[in-house]
N, C-alpha and C. Protein backbone atom coordinates (compact mmCIF):
# COMPACT_ATOMS: atom_id res chain seq x y z
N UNK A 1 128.34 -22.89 -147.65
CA UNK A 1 127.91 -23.65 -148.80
C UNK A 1 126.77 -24.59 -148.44
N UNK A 2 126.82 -25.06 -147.44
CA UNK A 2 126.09 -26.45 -146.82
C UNK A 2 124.35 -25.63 -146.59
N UNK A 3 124.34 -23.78 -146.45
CA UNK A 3 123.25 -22.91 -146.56
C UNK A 3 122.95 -23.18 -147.42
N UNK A 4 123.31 -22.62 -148.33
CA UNK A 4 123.27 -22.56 -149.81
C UNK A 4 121.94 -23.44 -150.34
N UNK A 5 122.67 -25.15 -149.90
CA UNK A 5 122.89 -26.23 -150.74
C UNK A 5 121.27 -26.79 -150.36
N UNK A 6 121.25 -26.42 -148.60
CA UNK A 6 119.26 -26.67 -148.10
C UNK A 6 118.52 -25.60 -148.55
N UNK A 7 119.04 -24.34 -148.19
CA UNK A 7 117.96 -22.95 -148.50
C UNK A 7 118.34 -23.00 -150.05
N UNK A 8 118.81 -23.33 -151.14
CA UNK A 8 118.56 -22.81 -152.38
C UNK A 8 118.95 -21.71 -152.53
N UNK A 9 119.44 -21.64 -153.81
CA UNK A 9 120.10 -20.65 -154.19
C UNK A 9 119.25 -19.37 -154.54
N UNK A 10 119.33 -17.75 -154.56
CA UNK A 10 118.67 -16.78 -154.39
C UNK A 10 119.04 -16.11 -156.19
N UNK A 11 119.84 -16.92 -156.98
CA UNK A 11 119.78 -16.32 -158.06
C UNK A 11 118.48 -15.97 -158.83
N UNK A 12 118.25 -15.37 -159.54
CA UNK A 12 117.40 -14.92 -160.26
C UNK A 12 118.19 -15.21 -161.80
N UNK A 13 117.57 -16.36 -162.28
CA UNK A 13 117.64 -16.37 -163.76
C UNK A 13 117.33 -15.21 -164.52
N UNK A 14 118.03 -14.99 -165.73
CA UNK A 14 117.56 -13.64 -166.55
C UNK A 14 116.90 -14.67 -167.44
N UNK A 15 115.55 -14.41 -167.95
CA UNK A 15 114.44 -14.80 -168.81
C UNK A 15 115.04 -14.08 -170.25
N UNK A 16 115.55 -15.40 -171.17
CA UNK A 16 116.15 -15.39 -172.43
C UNK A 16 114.88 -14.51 -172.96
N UNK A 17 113.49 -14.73 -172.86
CA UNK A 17 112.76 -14.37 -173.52
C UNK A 17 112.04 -12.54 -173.47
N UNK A 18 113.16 -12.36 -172.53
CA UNK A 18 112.61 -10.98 -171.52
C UNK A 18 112.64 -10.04 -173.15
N UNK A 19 111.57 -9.07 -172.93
CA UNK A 19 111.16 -7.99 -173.54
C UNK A 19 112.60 -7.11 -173.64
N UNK A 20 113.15 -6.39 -174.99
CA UNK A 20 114.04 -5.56 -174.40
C UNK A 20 114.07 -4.65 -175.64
N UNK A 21 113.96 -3.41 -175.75
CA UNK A 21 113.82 -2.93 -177.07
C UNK A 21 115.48 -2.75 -177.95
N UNK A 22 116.32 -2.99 -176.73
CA UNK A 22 117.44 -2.44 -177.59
C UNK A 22 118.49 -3.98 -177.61
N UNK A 23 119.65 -4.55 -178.26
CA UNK A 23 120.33 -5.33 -178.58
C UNK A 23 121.38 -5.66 -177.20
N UNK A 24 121.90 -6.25 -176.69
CA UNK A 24 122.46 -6.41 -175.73
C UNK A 24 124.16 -6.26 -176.03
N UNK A 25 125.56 -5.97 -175.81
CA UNK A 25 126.73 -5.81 -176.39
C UNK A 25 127.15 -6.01 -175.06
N UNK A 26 128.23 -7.29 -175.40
CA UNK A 26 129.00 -7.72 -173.94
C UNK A 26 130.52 -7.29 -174.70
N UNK A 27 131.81 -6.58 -173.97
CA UNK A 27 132.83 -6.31 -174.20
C UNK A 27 133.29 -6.90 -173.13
N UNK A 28 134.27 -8.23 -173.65
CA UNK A 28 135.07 -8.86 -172.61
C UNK A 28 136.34 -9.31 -172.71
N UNK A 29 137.20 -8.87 -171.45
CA UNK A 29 138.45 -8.83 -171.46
C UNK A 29 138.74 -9.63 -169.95
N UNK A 30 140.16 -10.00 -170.19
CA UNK A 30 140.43 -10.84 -169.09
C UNK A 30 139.78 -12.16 -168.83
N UNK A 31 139.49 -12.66 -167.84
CA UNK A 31 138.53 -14.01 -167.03
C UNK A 31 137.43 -13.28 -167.43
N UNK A 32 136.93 -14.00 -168.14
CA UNK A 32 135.19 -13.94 -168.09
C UNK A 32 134.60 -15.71 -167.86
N UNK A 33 134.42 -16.02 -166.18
CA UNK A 33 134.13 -17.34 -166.05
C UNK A 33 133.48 -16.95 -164.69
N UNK A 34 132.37 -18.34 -165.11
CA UNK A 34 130.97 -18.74 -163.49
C UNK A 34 130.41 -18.15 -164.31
N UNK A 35 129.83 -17.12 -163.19
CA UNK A 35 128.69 -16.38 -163.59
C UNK A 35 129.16 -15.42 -164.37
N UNK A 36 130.05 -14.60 -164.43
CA UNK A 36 130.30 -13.66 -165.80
C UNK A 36 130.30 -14.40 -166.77
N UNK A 37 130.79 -15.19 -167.10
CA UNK A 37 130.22 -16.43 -168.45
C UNK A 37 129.04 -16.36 -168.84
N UNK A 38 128.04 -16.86 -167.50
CA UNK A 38 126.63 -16.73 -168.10
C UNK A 38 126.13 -15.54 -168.57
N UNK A 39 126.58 -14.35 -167.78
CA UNK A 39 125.92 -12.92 -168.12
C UNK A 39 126.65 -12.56 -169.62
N UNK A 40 127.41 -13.17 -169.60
CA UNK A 40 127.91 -12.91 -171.24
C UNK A 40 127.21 -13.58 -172.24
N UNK A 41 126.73 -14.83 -172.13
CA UNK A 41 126.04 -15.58 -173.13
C UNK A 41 124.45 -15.37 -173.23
N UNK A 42 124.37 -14.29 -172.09
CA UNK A 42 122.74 -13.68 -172.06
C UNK A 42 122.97 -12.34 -173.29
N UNK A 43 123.79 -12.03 -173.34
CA UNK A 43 124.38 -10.81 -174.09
C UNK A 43 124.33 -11.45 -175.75
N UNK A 44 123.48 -10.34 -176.82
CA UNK A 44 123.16 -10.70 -178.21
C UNK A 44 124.68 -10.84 -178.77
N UNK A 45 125.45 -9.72 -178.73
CA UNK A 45 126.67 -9.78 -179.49
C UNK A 45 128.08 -9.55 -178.21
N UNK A 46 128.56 -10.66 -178.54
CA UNK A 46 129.99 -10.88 -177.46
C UNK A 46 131.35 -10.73 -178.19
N UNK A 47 132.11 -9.24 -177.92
CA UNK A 47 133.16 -8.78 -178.77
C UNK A 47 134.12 -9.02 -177.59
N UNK A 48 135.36 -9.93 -177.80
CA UNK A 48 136.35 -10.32 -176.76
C UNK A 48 137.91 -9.55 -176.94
N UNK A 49 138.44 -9.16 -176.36
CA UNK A 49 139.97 -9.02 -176.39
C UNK A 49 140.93 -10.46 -176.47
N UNK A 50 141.74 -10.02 -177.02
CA UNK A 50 142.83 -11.93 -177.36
C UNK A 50 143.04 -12.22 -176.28
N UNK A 51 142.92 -11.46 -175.31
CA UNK A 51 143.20 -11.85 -174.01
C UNK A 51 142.94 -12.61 -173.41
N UNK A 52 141.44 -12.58 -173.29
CA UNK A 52 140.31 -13.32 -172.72
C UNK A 52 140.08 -14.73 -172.71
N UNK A 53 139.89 -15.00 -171.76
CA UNK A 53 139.89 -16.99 -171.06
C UNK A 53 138.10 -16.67 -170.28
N UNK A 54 138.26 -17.99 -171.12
CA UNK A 54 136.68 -18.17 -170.99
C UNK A 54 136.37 -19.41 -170.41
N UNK A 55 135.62 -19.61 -169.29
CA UNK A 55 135.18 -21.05 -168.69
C UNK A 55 134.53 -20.97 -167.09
N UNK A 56 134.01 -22.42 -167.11
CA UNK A 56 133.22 -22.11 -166.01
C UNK A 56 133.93 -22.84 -164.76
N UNK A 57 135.00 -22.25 -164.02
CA UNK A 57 136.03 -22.68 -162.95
C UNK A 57 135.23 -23.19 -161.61
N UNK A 58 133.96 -22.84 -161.60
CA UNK A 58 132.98 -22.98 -160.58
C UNK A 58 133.36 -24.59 -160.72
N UNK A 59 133.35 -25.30 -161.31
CA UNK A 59 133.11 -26.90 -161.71
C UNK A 59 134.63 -27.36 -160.86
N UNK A 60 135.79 -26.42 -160.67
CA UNK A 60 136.86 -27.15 -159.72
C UNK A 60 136.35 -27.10 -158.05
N UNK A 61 135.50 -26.42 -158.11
CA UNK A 61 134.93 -26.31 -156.42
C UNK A 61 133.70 -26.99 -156.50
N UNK A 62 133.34 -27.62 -156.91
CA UNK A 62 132.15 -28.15 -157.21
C UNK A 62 130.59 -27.72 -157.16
N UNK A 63 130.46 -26.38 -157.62
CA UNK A 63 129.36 -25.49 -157.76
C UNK A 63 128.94 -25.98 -159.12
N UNK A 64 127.59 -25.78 -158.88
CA UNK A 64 126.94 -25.99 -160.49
C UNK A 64 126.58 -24.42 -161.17
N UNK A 65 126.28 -24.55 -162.10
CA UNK A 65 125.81 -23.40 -163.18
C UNK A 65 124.80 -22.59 -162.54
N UNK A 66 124.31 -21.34 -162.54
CA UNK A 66 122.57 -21.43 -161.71
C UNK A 66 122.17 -19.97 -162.70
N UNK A 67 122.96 -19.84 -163.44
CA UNK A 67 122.32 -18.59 -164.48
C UNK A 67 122.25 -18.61 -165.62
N UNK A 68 121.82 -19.96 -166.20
CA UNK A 68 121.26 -20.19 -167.36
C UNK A 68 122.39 -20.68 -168.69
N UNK A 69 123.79 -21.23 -167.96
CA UNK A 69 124.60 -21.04 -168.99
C UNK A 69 124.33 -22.82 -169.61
N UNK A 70 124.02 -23.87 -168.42
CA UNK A 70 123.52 -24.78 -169.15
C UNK A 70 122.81 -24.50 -170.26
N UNK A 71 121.55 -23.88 -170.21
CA UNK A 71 120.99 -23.48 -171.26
C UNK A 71 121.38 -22.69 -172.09
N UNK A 72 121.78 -21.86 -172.58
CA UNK A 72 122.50 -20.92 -172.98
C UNK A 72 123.80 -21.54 -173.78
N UNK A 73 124.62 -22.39 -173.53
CA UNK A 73 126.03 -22.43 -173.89
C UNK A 73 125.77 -23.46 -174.99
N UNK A 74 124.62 -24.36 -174.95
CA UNK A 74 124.52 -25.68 -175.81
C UNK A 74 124.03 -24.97 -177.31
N UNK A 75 123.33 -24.29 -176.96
CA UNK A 75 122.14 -23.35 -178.08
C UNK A 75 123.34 -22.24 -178.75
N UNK A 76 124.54 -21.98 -178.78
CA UNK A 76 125.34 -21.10 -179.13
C UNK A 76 126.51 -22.01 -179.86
N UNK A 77 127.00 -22.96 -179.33
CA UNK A 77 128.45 -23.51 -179.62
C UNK A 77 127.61 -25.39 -179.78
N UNK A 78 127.00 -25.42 -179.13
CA UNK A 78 126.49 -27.02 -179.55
C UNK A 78 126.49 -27.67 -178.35
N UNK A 79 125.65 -28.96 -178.52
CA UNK A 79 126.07 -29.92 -177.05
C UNK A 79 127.04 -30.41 -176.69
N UNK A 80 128.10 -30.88 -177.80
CA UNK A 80 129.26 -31.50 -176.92
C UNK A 80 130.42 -30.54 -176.54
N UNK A 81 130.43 -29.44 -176.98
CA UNK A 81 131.30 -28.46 -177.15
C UNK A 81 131.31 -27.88 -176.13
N UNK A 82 129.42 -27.94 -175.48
CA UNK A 82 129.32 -27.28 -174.49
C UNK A 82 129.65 -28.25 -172.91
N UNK A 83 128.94 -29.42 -173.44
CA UNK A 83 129.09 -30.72 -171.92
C UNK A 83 130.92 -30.66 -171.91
N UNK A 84 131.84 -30.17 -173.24
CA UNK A 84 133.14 -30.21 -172.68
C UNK A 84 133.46 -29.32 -171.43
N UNK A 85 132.97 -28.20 -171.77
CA UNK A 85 133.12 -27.04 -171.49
C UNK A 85 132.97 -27.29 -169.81
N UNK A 86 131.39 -27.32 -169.59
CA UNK A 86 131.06 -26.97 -168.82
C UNK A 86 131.57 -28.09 -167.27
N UNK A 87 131.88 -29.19 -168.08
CA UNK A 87 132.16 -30.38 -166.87
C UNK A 87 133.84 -30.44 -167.01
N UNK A 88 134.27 -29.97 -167.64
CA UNK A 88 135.91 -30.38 -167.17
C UNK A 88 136.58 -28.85 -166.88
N UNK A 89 135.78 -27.57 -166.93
CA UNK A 89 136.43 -26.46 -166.05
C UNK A 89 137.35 -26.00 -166.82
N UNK A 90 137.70 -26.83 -168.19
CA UNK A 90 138.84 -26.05 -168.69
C UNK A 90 138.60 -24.32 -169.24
N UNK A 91 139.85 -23.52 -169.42
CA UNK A 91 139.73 -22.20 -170.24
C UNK A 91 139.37 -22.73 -171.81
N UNK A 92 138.97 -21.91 -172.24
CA UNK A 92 139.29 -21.86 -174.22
C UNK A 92 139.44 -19.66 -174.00
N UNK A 93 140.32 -19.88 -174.74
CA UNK A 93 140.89 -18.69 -175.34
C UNK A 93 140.28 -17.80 -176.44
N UNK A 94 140.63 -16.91 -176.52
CA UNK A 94 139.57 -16.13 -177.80
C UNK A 94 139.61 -16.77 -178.74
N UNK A 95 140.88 -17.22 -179.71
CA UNK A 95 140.51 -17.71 -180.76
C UNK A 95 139.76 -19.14 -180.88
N UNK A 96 139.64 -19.47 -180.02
CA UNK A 96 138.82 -21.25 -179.71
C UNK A 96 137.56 -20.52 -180.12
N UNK A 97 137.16 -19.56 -179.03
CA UNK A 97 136.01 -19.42 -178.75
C UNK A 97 135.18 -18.71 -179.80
N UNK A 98 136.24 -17.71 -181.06
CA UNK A 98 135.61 -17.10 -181.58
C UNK A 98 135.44 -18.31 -183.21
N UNK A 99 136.33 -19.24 -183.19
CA UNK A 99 136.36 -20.85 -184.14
C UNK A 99 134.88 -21.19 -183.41
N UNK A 100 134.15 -21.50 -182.14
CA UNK A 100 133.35 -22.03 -181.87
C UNK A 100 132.12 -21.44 -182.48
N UNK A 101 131.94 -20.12 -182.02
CA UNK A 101 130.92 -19.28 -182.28
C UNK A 101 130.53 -18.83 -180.45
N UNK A 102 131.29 -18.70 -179.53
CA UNK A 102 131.05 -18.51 -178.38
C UNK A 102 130.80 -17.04 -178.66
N UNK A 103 131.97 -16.00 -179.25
CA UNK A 103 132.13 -14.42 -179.63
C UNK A 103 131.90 -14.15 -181.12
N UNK A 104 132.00 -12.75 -181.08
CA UNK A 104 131.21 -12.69 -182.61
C UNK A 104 132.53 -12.27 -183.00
N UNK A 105 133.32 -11.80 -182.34
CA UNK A 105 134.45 -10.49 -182.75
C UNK A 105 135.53 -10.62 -181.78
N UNK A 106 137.30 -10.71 -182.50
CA UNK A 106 138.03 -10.95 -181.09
C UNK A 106 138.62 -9.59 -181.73
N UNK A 107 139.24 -8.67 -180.82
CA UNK A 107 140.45 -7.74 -180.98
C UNK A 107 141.52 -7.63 -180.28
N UNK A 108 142.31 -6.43 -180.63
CA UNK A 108 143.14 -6.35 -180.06
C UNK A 108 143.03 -5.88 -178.22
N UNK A 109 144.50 -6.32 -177.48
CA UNK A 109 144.03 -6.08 -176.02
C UNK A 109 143.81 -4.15 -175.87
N UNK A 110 142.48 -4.04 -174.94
CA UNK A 110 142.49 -2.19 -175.10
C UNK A 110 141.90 -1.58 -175.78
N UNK A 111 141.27 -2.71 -177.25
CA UNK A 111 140.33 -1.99 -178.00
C UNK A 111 138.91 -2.67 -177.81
N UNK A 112 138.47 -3.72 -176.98
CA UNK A 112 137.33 -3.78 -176.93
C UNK A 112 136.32 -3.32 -176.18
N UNK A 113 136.27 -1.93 -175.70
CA UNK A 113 135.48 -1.38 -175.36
C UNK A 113 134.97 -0.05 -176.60
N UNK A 114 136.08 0.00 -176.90
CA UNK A 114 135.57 1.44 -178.46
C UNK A 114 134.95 0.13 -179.56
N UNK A 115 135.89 -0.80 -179.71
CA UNK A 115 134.65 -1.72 -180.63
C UNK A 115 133.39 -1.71 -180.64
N UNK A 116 132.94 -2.63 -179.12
CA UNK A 116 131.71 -2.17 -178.66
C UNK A 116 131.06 -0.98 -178.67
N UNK A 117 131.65 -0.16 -178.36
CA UNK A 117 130.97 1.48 -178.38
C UNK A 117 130.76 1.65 -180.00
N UNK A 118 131.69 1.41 -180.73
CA UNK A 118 131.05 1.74 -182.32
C UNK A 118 129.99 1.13 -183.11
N UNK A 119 130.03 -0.41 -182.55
CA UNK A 119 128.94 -0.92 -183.04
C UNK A 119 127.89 -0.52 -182.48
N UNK A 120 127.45 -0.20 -181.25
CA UNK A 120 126.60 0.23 -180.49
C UNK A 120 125.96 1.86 -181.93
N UNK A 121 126.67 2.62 -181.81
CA UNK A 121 126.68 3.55 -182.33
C UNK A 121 126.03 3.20 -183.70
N UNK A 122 126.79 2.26 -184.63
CA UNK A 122 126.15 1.43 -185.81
C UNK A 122 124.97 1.24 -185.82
N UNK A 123 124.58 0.83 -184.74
CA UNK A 123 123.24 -0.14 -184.32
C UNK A 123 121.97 1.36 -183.94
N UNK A 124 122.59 2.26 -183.07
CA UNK A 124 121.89 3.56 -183.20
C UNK A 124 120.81 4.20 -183.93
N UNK A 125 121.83 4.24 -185.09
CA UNK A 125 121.87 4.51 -186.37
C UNK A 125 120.59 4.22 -187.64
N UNK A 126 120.20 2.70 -187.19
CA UNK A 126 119.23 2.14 -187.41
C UNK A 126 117.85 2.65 -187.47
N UNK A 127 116.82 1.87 -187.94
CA UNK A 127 115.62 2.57 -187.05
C UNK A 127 115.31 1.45 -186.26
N UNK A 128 114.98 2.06 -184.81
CA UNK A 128 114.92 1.41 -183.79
C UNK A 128 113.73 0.31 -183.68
N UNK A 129 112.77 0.18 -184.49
CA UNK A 129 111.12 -0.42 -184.62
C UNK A 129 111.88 -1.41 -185.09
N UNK A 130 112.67 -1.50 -186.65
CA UNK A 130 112.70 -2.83 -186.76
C UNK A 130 114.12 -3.89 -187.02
N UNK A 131 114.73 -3.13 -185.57
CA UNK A 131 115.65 -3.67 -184.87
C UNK A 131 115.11 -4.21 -183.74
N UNK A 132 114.27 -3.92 -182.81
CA UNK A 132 113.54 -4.65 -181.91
C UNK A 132 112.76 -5.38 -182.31
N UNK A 133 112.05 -5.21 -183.79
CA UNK A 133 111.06 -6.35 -184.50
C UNK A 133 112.11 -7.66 -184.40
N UNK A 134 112.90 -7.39 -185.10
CA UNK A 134 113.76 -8.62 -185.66
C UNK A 134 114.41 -9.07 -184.43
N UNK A 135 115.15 -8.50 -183.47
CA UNK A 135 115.26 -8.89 -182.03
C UNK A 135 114.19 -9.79 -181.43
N UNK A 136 113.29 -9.30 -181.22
CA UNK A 136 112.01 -9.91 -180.78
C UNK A 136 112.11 -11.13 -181.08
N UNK A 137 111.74 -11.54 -182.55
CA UNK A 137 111.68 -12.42 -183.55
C UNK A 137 112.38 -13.31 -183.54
N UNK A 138 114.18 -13.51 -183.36
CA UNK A 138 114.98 -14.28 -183.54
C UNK A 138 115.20 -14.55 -182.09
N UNK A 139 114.87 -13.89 -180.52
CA UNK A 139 114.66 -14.93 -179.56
C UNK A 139 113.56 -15.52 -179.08
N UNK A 140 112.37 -14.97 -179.71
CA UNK A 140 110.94 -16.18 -179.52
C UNK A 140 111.55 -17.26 -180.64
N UNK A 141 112.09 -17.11 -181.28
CA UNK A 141 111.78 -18.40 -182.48
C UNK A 141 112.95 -19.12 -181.53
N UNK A 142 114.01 -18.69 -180.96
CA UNK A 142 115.27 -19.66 -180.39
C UNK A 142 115.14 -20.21 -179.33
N UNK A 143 114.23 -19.43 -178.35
CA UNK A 143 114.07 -19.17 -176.97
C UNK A 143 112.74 -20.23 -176.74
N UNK A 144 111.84 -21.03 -177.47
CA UNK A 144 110.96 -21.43 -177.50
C UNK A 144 111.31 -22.81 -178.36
N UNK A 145 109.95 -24.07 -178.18
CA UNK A 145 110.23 -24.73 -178.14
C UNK A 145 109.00 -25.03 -179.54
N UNK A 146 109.16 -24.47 -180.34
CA UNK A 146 107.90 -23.99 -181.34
C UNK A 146 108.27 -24.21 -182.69
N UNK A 147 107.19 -25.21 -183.76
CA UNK A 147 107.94 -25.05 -184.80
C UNK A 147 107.71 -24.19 -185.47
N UNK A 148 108.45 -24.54 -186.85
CA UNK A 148 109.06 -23.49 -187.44
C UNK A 148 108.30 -22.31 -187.95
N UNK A 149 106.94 -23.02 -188.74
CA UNK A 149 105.85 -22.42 -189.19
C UNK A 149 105.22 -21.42 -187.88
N UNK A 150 105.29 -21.70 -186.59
CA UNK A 150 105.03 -20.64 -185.57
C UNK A 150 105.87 -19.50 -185.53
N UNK A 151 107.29 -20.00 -185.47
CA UNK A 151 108.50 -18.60 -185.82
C UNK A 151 108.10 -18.03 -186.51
N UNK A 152 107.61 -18.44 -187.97
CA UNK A 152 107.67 -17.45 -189.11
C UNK A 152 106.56 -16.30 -189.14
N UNK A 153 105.53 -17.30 -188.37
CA UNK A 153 104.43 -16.18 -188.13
C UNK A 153 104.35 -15.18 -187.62
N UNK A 154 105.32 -15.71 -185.78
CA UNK A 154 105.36 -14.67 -185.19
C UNK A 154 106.50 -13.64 -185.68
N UNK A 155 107.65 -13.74 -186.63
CA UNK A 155 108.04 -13.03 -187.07
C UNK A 155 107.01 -12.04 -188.35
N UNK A 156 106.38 -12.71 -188.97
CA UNK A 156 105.41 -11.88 -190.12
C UNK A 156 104.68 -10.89 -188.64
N UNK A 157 104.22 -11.04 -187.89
CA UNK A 157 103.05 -10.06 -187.17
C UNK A 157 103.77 -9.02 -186.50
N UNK A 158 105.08 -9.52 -185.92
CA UNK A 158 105.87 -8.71 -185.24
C UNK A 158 106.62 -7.78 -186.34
N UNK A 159 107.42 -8.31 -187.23
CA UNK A 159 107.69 -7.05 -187.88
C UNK A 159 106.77 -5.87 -188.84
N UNK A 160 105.37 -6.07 -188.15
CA UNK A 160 104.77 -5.51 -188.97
C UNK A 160 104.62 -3.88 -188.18
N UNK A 161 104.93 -3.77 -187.14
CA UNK A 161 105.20 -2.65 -186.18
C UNK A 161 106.43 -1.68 -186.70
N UNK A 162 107.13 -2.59 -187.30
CA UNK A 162 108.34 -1.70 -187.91
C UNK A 162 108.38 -0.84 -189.42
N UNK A 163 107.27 -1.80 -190.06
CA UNK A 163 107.37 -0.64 -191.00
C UNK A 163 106.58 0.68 -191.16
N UNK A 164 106.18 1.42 -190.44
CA UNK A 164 106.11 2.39 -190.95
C UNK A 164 107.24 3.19 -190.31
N UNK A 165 108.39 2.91 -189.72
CA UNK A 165 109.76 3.35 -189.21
C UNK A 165 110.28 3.42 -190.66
N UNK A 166 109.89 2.61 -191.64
CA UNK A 166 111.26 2.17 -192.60
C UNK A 166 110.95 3.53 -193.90
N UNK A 167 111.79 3.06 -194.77
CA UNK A 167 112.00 3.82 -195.85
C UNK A 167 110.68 4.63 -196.25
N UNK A 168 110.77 5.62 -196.34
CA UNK A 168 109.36 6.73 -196.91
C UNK A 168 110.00 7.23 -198.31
């Protein structure tokens, strides 16, 4: 740890703002805490099993966050919800989390991987131009520090790639 703590840590943040044409779908069951936490809250839509305990346990050993969930956890559920969260190590449970807005979707234990797989499938289904338009769109406008009148723009220019995908 005492390596670690002089040489710096070797994580590689995932860039909220990264290019991605398709929607991200986290299916989580069991402990999802530390860093599976964060890689979950990098994830667009988070479908949980009742099962699932959620928190960042790193905070009883005294490790800090290093993959973006500071950032990430405040912008989803709020600031104090999140400074609870993140400094006293406790679990919250699916239904906390899905009352917070941490998950989009809780199910039963065993079915959240076909959940995921169907919405995935849903999402398929689509036309793909202006599902990545609107993707695009809603993490520059979140992901940035820009007002509003800039969002809207860059949403008007960006979804303009998508329509000739749409209805003929």
């Amino acid at each position: 740890m005492n390596e670690i703590a002089t040489v710096g840590c070797n994580f590689r943040t995932m860039d909220l703002d990264m290019k991605r044409s398709k929607p991200l779908i986290a299916a989580l069951e069991g402990y999802v805490v530390g860093s599976g936490l964060e890689l979950a809250l990098f994830c667009d839509i988070r479908i949980a099993s009742e099962n699932v305990s959620f928190g960042f346990l790193n905070r009883r050993y005294g490790l800090p966050l290093v993959d973006g969930g500071t950032v990430r956890l405040p912008q989803l559920i709020g600031l104090s919800r999140a400074i609870d969260l993140i400094l006293t190590g406790r679990c919250l449970d699916a239904k906390v989390a899905l009352e917070w807005g941490l998950v989009h979707k809780v199910v039963t234990v065993g079915a959240v991987l076909g959940q995921a797989f169907s919405l995935a499938s849903t999402l398929c289904n689509f036309p793909n131009d202006a599902i990545k338009a609107d993707l695009e769109s809603v993490i520059h406008a979140c992901s940035k520090n820009i007002s509003q009148d800039d969002a809207l723009n860059y949403e008007k220019e960006n979804s303009r790639k998508a329509f000739p995908q749409g209805v003929k």
